[in-house]
N, C-alpha and C. Protein backbone atom coordinates (compact mmCIF):
# COMPACT_ATOMS: atom_id res chain seq x y z
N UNK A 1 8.67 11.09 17.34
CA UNK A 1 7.31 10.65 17.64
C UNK A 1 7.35 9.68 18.81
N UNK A 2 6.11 9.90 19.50
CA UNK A 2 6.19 8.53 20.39
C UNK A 2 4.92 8.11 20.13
N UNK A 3 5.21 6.73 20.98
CA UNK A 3 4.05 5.61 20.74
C UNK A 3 3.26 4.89 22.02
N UNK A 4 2.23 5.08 22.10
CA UNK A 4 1.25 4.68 23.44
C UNK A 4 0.85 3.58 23.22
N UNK A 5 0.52 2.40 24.08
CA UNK A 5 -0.90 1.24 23.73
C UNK A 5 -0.98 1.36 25.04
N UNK A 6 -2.57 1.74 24.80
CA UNK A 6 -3.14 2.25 26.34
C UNK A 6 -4.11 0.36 26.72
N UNK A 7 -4.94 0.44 28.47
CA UNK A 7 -5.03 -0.64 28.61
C UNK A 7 -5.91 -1.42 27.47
N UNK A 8 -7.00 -0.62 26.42
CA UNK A 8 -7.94 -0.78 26.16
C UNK A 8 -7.62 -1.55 24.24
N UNK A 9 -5.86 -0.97 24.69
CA UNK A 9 -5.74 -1.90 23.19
C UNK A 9 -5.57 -0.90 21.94
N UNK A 10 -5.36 0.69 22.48
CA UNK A 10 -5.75 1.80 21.60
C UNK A 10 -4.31 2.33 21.42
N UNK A 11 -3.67 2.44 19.70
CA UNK A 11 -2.32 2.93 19.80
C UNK A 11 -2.43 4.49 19.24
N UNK A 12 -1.30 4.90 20.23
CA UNK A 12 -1.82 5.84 19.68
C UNK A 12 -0.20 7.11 19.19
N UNK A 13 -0.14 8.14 18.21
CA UNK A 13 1.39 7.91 17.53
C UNK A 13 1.32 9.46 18.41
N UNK A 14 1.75 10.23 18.81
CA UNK A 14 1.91 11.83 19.22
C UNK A 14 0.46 11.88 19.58
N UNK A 15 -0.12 10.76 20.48
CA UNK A 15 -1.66 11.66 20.75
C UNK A 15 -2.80 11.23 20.06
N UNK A 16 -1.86 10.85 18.81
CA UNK A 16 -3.45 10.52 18.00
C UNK A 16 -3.61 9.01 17.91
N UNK A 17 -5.08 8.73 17.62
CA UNK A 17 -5.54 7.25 17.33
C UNK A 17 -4.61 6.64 16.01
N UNK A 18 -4.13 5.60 15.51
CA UNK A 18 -3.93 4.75 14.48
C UNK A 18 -4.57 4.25 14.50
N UNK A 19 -5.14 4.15 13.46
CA UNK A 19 -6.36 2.95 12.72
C UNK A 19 -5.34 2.08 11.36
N UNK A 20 -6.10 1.72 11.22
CA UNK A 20 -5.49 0.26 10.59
C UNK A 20 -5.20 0.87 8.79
N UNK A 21 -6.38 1.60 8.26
CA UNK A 21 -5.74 2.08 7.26
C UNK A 21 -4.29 3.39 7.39
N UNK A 22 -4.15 4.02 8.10
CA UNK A 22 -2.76 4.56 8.56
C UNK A 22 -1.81 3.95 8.88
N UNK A 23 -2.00 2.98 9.61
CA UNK A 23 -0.85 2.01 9.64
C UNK A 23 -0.20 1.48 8.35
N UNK A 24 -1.51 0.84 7.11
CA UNK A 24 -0.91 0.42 6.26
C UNK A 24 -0.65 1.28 5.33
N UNK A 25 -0.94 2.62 5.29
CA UNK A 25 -0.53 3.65 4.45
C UNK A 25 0.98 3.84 4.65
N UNK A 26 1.29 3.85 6.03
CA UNK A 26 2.78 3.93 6.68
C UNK A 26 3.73 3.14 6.09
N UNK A 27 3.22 1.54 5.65
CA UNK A 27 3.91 0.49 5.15
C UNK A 27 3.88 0.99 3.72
N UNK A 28 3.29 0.95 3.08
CA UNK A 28 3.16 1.46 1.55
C UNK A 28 3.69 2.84 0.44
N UNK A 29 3.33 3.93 1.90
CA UNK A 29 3.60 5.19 1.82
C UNK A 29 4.76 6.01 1.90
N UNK A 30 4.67 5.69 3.24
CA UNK A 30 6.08 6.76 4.74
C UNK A 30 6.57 5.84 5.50
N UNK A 31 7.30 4.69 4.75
CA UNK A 31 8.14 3.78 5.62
C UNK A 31 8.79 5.11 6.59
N UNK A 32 9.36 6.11 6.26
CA UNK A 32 9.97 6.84 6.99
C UNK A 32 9.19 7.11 8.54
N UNK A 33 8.00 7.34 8.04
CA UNK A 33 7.27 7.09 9.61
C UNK A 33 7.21 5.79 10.27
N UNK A 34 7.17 5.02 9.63
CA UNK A 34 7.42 3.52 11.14
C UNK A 34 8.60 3.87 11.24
N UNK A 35 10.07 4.13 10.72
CA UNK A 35 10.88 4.02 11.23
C UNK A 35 11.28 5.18 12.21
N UNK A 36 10.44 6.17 12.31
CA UNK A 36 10.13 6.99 13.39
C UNK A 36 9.48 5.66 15.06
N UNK A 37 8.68 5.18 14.17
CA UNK A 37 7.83 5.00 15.28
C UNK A 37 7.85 3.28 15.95
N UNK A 38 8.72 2.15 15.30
CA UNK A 38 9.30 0.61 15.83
C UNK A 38 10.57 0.77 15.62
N UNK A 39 11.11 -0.26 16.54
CA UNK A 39 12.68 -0.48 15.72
C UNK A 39 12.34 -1.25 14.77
N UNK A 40 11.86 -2.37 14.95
CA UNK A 40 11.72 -3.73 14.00
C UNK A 40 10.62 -3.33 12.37
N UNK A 41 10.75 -2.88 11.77
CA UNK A 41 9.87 -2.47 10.63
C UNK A 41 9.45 -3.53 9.99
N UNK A 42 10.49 -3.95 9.94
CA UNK A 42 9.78 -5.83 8.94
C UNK A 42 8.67 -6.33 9.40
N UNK A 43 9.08 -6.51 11.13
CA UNK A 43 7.51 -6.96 11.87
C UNK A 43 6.49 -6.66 11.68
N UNK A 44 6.77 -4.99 11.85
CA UNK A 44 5.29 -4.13 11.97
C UNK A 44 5.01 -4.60 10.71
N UNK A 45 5.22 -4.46 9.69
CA UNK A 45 4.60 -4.48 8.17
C UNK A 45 4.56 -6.02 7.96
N UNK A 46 4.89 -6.96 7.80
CA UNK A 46 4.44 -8.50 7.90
C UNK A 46 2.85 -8.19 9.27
N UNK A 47 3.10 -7.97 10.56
CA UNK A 47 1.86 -8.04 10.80
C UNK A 47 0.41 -7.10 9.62
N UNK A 48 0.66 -6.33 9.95
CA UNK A 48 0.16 -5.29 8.80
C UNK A 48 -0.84 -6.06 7.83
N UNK A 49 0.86 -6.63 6.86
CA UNK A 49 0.47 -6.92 5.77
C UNK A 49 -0.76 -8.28 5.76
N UNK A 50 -0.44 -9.27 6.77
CA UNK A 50 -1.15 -10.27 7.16
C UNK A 50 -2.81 -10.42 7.33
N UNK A 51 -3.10 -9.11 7.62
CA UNK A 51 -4.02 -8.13 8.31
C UNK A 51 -5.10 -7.41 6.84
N UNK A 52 -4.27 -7.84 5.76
CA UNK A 52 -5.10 -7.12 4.75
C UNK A 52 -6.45 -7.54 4.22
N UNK A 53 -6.45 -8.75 4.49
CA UNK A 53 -8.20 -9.08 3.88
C UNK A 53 -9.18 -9.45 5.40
N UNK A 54 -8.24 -9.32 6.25
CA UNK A 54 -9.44 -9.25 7.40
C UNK A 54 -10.46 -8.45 7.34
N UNK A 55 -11.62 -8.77 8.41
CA UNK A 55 -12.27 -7.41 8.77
C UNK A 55 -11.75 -6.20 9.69
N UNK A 56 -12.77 -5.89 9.84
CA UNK A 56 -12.19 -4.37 10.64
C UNK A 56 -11.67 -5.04 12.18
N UNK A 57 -12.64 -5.43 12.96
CA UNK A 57 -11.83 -6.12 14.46
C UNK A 57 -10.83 -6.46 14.16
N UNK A 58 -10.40 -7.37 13.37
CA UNK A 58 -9.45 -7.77 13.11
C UNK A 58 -8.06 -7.16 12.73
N UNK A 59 -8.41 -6.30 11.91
CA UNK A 59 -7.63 -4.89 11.65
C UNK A 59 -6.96 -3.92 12.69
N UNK A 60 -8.00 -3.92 13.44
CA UNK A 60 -8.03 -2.65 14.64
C UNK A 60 -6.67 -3.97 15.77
N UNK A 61 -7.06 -4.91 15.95
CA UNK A 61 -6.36 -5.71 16.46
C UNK A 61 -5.01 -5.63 16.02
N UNK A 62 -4.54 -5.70 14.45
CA UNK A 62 -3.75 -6.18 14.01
C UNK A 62 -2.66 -4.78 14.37
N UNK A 63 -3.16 -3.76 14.22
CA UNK A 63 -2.74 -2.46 14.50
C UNK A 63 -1.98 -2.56 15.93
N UNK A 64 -2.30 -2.92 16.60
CA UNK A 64 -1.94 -3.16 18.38
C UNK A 64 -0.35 -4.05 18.14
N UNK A 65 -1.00 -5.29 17.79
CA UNK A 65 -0.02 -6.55 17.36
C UNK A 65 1.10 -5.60 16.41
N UNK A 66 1.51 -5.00 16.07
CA UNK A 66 1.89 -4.42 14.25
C UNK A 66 3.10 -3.62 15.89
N UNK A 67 2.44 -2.66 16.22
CA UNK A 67 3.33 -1.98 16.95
C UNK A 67 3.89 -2.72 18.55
N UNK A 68 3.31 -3.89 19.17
CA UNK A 68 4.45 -5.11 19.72
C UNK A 68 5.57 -5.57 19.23
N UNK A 69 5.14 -5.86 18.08
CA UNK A 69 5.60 -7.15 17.36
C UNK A 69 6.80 -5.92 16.68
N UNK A 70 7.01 -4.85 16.05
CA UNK A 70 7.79 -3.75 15.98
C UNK A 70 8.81 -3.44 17.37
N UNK A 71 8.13 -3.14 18.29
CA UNK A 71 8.80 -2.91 19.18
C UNK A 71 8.75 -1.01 19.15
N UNK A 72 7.50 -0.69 19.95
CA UNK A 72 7.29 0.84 19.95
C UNK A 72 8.84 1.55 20.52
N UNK A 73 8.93 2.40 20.06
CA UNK A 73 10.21 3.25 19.75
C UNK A 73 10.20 4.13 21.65
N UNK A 74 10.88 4.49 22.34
CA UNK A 74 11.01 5.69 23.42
C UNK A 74 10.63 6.66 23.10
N UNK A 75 9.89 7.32 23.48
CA UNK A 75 9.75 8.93 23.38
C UNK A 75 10.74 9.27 22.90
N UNK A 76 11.34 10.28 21.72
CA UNK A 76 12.77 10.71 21.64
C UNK A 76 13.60 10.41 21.01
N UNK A 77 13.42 8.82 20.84
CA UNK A 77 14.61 7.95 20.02
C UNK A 77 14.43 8.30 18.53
N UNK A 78 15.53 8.53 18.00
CA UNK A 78 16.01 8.84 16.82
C UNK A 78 16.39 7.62 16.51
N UNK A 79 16.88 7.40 14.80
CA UNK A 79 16.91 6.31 13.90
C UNK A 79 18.38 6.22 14.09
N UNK A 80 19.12 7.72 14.41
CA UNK A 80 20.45 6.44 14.85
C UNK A 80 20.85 5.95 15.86
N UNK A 81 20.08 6.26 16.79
CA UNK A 81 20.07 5.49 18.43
C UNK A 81 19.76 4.12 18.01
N UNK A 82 18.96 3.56 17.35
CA UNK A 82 18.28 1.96 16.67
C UNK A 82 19.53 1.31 16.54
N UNK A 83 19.35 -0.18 16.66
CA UNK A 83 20.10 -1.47 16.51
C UNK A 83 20.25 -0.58 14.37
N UNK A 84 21.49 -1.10 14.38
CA UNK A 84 21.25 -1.25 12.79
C UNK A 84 20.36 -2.02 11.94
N UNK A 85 20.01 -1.68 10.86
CA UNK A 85 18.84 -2.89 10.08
C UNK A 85 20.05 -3.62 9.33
N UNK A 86 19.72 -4.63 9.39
CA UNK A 86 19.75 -5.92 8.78
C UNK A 86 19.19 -6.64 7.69
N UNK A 87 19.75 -6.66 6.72
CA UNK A 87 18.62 -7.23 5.71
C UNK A 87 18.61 -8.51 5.92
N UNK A 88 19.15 -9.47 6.33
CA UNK A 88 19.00 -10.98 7.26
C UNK A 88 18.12 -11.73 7.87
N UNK A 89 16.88 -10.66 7.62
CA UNK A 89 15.75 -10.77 9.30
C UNK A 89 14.63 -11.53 8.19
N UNK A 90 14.51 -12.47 7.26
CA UNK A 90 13.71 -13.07 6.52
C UNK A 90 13.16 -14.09 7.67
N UNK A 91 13.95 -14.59 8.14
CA UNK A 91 13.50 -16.11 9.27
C UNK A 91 12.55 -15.52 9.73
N UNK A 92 12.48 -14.32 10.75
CA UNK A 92 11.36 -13.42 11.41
C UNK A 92 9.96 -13.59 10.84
N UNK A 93 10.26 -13.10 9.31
CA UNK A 93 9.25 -12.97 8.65
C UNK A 93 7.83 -14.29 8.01
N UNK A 94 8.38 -15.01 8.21
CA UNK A 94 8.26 -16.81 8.08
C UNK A 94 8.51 -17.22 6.75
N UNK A 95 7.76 -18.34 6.52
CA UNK A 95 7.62 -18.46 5.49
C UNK A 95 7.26 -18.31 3.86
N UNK A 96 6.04 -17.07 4.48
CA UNK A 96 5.41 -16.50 3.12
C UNK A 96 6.13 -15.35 2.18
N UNK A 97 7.11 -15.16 3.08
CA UNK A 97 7.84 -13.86 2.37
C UNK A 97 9.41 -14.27 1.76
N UNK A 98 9.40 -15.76 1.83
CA UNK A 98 10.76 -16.30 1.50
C UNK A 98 10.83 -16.28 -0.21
N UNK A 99 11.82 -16.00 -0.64
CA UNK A 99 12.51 -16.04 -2.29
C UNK A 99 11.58 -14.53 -2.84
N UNK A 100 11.60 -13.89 -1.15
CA UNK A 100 10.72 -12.27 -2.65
C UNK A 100 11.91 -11.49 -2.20
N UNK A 101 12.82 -10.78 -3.43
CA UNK A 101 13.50 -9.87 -3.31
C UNK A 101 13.42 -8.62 -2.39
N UNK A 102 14.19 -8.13 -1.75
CA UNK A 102 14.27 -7.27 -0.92
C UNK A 102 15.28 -6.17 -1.88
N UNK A 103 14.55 -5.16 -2.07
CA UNK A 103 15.24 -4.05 -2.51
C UNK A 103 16.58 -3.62 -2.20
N UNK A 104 16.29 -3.50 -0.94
CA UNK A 104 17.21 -3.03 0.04
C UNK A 104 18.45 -4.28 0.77
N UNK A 105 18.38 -5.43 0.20
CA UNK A 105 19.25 -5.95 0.50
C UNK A 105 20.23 -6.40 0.01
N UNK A 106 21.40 -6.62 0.30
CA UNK A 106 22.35 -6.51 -0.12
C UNK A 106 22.43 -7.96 -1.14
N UNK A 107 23.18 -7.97 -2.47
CA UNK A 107 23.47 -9.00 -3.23
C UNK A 107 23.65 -10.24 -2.45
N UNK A 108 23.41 -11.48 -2.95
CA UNK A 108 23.89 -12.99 -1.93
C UNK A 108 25.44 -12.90 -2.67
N UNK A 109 25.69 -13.63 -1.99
CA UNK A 109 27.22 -13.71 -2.05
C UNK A 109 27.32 -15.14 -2.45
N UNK A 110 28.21 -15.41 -3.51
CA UNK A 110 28.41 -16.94 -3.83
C UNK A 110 29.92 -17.34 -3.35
N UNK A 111 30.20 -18.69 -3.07
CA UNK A 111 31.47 -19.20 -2.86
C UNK A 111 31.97 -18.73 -1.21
């Protein structure tokens, strides 16, 4: 897949518009599709998620911000061309997402 933000602020995934409920369906749904479509997934979905009791401007905004703040993917790029993920990247995320388990990350290590 590739990823556009044209001047007007409009993203758009193979052509088509993202709107703000697709985006967060993506986070909830088909992580497999952001990771088609940012390197950074944590970002996109912390913006996203941030984004949930706004209104719609706000939304439509957050959608723009979601795929910056990700880092839109090259035309082409595949998931193993990507930096490796890291389950480490909490600092990124700030403060609100600190002491919530991450599925996917690896045990802490004591000693």
């Amino acid at each position: 897949m590739s990823v556009d933000i044209d001047e007007h602020g409009t993203v758009t995934a193979n052509g088509r518009t993202v709107d703000y409920p697709t985006a967060y369906g993506w986070c909830l749904d088909s992580p497999e599709t952001i990771t088609e479509l940012v390197l950074d997934t944590q970002a996109f979905a912390t913006v996203i998620a941030e984004a949930e009791h706004a209104g719609p401007e706000e939304q439509a905004a957050a959608v723009r911000r979601a795929f910056e703040a990700g880092v839109p993917r090259t035309p082409g790029a595949g998931w193993p061309a990507a930096p490796p993920r890291e389950p480490a990247r909490e600092e990124a995320a700030g403060d609100s997402r600190r002491g919530e388990a991450d599925p996917g990350a690896a045990p802490a290590r004591s000693g």
